[in-house]
ModelCIF file with pLDDT and N, C-alpha, C, O atoms, coordinates in Angstrom:
data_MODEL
#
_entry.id   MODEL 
#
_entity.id                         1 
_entity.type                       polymer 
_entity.pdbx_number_of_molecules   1 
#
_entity_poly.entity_id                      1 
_entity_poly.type                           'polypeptide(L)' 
_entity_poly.nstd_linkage                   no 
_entity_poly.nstd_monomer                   no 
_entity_poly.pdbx_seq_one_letter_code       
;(UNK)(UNK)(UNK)(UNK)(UNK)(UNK)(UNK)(UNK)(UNK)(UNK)(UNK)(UNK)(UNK)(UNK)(UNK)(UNK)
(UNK)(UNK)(UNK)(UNK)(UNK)(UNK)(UNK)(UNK)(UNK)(UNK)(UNK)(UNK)(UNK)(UNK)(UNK)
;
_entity_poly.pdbx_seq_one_letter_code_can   XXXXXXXXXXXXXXXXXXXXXXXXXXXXXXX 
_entity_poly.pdbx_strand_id                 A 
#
loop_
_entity_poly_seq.entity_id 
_entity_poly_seq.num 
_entity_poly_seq.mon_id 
_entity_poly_seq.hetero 
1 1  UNK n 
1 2  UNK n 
1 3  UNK n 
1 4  UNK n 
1 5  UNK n 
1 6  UNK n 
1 7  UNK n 
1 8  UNK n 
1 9  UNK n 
1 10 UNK n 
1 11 UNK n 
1 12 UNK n 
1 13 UNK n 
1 14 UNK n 
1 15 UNK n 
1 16 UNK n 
1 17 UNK n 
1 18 UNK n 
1 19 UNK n 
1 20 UNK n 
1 21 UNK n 
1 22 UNK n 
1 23 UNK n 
1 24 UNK n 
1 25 UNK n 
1 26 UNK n 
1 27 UNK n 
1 28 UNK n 
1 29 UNK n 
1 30 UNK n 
1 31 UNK n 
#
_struct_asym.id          A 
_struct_asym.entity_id   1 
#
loop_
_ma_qa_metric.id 
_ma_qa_metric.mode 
_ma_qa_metric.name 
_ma_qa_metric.software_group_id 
_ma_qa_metric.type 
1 global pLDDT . pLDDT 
2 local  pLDDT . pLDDT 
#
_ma_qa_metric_global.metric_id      1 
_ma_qa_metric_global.metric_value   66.10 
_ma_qa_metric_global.model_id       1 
_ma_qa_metric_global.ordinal_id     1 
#
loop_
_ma_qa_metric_local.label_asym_id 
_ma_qa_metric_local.label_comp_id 
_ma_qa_metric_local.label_seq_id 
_ma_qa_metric_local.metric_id 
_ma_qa_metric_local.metric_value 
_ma_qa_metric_local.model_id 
_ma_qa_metric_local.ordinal_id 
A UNK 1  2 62.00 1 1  
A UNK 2  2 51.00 1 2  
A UNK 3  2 51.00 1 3  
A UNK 4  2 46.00 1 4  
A UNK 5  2 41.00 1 5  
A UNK 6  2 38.00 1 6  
A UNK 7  2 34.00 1 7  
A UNK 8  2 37.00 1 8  
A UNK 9  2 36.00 1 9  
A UNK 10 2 37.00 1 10 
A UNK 11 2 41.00 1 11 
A UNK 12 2 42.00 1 12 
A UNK 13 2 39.00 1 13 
A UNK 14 2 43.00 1 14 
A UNK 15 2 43.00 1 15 
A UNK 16 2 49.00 1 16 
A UNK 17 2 53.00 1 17 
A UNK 18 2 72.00 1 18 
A UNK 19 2 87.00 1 19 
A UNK 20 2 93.00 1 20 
A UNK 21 2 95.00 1 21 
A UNK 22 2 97.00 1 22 
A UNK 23 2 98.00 1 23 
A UNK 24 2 98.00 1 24 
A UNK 25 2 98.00 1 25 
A UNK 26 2 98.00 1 26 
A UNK 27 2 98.00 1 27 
A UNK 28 2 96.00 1 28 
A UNK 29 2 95.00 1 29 
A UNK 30 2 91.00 1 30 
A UNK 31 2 90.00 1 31 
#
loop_
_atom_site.group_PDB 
_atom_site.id 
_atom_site.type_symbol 
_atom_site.label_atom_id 
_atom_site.label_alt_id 
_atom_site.label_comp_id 
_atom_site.label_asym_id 
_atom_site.label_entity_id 
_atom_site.label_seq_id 
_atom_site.pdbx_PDB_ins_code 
_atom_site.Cartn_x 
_atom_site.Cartn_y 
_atom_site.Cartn_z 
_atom_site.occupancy 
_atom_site.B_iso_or_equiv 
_atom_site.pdbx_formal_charge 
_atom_site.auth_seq_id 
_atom_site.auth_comp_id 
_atom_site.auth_asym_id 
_atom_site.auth_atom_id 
_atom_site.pdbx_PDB_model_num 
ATOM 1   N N  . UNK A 1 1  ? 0.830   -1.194  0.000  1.00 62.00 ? 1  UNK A N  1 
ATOM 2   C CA . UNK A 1 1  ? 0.000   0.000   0.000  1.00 62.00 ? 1  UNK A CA 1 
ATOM 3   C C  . UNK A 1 1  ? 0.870   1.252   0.000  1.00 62.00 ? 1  UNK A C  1 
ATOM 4   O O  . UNK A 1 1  ? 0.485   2.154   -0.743 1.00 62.00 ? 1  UNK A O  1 
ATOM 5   N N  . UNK A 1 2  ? 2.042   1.469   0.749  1.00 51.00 ? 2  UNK A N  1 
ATOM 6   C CA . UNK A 1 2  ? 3.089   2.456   0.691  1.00 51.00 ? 2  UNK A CA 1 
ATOM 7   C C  . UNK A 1 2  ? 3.851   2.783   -0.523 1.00 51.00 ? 2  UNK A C  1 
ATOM 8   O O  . UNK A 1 2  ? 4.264   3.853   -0.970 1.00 51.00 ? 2  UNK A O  1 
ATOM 9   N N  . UNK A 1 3  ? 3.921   1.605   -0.922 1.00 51.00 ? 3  UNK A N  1 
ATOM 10  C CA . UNK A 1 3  ? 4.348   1.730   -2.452 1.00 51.00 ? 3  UNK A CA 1 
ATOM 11  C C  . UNK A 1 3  ? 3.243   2.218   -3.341 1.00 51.00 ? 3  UNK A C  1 
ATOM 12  O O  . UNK A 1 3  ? 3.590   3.181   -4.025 1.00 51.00 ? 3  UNK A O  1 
ATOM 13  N N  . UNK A 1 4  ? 1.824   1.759   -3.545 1.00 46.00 ? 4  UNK A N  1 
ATOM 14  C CA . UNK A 1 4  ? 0.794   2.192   -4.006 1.00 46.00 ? 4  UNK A CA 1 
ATOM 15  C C  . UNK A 1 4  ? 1.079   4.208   -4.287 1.00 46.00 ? 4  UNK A C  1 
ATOM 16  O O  . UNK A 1 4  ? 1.083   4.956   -5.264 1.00 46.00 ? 4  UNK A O  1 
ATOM 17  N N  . UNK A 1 5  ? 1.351   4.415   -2.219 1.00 41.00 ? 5  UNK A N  1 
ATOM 18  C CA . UNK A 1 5  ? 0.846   5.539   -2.253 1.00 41.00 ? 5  UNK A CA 1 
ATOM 19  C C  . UNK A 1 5  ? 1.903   6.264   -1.511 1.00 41.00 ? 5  UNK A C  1 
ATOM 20  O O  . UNK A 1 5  ? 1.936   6.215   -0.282 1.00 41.00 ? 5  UNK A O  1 
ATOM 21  N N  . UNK A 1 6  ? 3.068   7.169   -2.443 1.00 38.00 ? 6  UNK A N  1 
ATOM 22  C CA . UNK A 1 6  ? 3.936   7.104   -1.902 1.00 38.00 ? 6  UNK A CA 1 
ATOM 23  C C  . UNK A 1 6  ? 3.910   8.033   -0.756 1.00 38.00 ? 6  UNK A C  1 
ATOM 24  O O  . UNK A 1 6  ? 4.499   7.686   0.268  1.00 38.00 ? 6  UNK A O  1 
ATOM 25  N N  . UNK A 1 7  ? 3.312   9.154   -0.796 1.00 34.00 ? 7  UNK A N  1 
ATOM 26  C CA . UNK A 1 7  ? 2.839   10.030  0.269  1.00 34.00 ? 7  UNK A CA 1 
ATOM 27  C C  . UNK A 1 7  ? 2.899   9.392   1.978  1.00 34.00 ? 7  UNK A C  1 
ATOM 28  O O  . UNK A 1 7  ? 3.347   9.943   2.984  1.00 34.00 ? 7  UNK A O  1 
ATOM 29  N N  . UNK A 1 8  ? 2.432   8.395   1.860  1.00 37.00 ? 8  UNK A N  1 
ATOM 30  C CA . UNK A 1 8  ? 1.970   7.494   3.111  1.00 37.00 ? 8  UNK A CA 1 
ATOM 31  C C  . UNK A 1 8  ? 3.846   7.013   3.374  1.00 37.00 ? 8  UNK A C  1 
ATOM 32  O O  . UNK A 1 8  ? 3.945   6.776   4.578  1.00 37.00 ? 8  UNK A O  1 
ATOM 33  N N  . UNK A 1 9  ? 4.994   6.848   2.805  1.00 36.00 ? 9  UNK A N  1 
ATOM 34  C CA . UNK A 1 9  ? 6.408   6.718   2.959  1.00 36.00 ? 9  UNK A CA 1 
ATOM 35  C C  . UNK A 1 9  ? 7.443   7.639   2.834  1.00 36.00 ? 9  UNK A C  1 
ATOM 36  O O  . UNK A 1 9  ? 8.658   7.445   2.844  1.00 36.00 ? 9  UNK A O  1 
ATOM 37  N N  . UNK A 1 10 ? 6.548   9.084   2.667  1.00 37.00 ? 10 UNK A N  1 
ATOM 38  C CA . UNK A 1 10 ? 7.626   10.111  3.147  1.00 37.00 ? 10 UNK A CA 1 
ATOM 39  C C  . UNK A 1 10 ? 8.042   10.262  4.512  1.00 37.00 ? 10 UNK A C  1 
ATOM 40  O O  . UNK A 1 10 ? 7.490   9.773   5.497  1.00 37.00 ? 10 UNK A O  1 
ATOM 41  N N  . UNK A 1 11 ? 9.068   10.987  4.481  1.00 41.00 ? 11 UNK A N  1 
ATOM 42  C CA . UNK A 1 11 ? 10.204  11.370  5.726  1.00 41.00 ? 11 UNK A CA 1 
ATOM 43  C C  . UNK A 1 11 ? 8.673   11.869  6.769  1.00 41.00 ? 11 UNK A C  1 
ATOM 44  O O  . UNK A 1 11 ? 8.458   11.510  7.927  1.00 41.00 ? 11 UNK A O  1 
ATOM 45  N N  . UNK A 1 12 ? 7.777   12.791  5.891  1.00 42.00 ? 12 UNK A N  1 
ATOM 46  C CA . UNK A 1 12 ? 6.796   13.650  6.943  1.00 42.00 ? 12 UNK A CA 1 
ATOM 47  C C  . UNK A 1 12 ? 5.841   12.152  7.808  1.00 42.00 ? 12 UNK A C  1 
ATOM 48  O O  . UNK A 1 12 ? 5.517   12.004  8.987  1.00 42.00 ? 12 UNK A O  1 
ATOM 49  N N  . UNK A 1 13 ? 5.648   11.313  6.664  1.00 39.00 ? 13 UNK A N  1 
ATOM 50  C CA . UNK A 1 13 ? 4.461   10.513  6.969  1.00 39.00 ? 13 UNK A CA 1 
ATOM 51  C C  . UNK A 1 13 ? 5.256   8.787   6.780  1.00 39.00 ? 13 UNK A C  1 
ATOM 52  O O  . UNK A 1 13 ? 4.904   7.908   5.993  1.00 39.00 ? 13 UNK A O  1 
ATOM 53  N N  . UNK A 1 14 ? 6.385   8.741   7.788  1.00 43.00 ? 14 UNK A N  1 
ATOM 54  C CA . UNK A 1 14 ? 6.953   7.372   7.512  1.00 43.00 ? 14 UNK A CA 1 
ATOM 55  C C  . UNK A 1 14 ? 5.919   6.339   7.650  1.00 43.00 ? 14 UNK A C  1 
ATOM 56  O O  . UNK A 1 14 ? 5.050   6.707   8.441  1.00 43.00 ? 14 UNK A O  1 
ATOM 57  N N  . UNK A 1 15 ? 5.661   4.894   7.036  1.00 43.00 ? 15 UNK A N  1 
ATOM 58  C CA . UNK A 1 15 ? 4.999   3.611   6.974  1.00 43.00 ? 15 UNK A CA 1 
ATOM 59  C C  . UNK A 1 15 ? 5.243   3.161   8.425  1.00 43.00 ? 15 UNK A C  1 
ATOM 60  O O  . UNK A 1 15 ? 6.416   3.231   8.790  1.00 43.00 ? 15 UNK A O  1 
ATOM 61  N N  . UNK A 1 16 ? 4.460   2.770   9.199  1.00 49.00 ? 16 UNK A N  1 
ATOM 62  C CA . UNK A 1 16 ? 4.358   2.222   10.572 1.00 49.00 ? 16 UNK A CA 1 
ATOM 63  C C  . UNK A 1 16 ? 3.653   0.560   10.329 1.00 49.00 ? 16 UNK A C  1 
ATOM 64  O O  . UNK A 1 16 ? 2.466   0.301   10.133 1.00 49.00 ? 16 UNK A O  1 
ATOM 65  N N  . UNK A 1 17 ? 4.941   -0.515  10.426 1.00 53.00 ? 17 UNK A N  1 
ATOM 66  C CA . UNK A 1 17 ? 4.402   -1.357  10.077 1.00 53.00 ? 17 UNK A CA 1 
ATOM 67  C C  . UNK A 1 17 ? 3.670   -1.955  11.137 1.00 53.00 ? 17 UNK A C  1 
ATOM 68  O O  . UNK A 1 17 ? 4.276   -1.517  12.116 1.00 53.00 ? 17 UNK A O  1 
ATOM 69  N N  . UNK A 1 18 ? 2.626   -2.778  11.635 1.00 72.00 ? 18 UNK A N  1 
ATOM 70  C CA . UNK A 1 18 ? 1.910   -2.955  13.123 1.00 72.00 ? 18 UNK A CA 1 
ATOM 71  C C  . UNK A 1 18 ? 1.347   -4.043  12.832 1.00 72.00 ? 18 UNK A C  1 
ATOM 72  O O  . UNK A 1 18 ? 1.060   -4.300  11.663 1.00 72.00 ? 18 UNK A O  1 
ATOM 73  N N  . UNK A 1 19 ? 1.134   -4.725  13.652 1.00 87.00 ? 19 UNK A N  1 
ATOM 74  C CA . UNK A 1 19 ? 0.383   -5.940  13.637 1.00 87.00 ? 19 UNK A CA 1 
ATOM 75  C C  . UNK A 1 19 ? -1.274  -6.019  13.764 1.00 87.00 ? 19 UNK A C  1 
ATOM 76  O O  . UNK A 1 19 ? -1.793  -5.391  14.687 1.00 87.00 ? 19 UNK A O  1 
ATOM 77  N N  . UNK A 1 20 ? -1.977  -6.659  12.997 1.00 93.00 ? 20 UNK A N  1 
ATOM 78  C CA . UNK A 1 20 ? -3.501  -6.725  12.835 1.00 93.00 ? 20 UNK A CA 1 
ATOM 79  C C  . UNK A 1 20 ? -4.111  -6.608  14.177 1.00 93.00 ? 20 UNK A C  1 
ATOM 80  O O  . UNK A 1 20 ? -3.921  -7.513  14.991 1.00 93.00 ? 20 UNK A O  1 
ATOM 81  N N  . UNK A 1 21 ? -4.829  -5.574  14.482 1.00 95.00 ? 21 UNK A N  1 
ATOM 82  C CA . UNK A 1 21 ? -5.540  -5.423  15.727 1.00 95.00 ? 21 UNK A CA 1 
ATOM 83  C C  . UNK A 1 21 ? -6.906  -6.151  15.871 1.00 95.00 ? 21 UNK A C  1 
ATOM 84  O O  . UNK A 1 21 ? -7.244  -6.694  16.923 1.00 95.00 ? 21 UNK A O  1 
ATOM 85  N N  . UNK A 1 22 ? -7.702  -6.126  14.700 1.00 97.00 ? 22 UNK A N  1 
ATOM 86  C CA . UNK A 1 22 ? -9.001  -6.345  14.879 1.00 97.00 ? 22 UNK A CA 1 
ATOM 87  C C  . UNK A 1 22 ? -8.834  -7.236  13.601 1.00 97.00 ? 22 UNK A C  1 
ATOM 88  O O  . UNK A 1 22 ? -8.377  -6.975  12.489 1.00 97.00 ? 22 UNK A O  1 
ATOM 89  N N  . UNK A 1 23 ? -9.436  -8.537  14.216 1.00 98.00 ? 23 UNK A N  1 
ATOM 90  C CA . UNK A 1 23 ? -9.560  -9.554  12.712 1.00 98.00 ? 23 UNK A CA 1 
ATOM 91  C C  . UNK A 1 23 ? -10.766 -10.288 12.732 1.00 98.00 ? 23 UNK A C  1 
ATOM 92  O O  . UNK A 1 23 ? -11.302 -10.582 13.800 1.00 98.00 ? 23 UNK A O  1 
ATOM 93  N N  . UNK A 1 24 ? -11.247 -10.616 11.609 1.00 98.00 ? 24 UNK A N  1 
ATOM 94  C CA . UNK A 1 24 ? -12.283 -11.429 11.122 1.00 98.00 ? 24 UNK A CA 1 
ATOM 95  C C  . UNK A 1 24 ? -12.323 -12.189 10.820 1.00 98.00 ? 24 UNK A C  1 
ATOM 96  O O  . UNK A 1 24 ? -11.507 -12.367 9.916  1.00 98.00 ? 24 UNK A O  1 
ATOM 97  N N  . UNK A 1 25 ? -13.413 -13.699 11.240 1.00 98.00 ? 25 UNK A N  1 
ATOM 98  C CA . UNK A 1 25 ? -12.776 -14.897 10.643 1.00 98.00 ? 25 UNK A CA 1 
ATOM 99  C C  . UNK A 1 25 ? -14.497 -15.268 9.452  1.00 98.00 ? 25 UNK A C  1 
ATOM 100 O O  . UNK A 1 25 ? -15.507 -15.761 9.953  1.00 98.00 ? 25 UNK A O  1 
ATOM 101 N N  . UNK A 1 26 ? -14.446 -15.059 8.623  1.00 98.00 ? 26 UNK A N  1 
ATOM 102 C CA . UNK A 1 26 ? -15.315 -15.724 7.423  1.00 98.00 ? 26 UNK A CA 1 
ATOM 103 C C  . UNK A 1 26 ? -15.316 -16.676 7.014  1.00 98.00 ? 26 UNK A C  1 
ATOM 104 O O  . UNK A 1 26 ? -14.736 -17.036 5.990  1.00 98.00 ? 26 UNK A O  1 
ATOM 105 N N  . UNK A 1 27 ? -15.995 -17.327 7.753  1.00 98.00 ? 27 UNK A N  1 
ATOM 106 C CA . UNK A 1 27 ? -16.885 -18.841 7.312  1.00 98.00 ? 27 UNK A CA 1 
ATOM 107 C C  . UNK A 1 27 ? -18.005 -18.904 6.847  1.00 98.00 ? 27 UNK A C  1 
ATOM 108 O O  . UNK A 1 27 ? -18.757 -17.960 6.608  1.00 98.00 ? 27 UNK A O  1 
ATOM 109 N N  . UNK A 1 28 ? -18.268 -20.491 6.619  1.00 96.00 ? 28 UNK A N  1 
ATOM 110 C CA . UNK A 1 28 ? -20.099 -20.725 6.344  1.00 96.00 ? 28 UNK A CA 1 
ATOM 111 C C  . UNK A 1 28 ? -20.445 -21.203 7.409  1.00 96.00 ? 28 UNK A C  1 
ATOM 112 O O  . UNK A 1 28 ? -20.078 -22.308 7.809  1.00 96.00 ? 28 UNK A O  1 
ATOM 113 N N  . UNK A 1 29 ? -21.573 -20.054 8.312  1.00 95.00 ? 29 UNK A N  1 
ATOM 114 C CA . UNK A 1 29 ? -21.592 -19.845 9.290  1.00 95.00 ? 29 UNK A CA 1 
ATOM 115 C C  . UNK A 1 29 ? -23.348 -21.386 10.113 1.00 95.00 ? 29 UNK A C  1 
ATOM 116 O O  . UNK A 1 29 ? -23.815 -21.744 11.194 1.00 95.00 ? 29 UNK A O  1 
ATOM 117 N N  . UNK A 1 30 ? -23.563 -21.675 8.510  1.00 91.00 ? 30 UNK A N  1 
ATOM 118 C CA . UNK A 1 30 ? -24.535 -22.737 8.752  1.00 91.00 ? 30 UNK A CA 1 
ATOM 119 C C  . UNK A 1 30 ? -23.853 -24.280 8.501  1.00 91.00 ? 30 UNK A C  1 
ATOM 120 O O  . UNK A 1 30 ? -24.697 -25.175 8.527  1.00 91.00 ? 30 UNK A O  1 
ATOM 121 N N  . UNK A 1 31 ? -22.742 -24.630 8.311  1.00 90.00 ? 31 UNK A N  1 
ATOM 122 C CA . UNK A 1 31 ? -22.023 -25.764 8.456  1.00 90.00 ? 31 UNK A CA 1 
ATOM 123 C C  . UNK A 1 31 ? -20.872 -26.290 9.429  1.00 90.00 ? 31 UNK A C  1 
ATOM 124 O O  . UNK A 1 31 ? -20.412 -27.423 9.286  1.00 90.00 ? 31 UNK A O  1 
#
């Protein structure tokens, strides 16, 4: 995505890499 958007990897706005806070698990929720 930083690469996408380079703005988001300037010196002003360095990439903060972080680990997934909130996750979702998607199943079939009737089997």
């Amino acid at each position: 995505d930083s690469s996408a958007h380079p703005v988001t990897s300037s010196p002003r706005h360095p990439v903060t890499l972080s680990f997934p806070q909130s996750i979702a698990i998607i199943y079939p929720t009737d089997l």
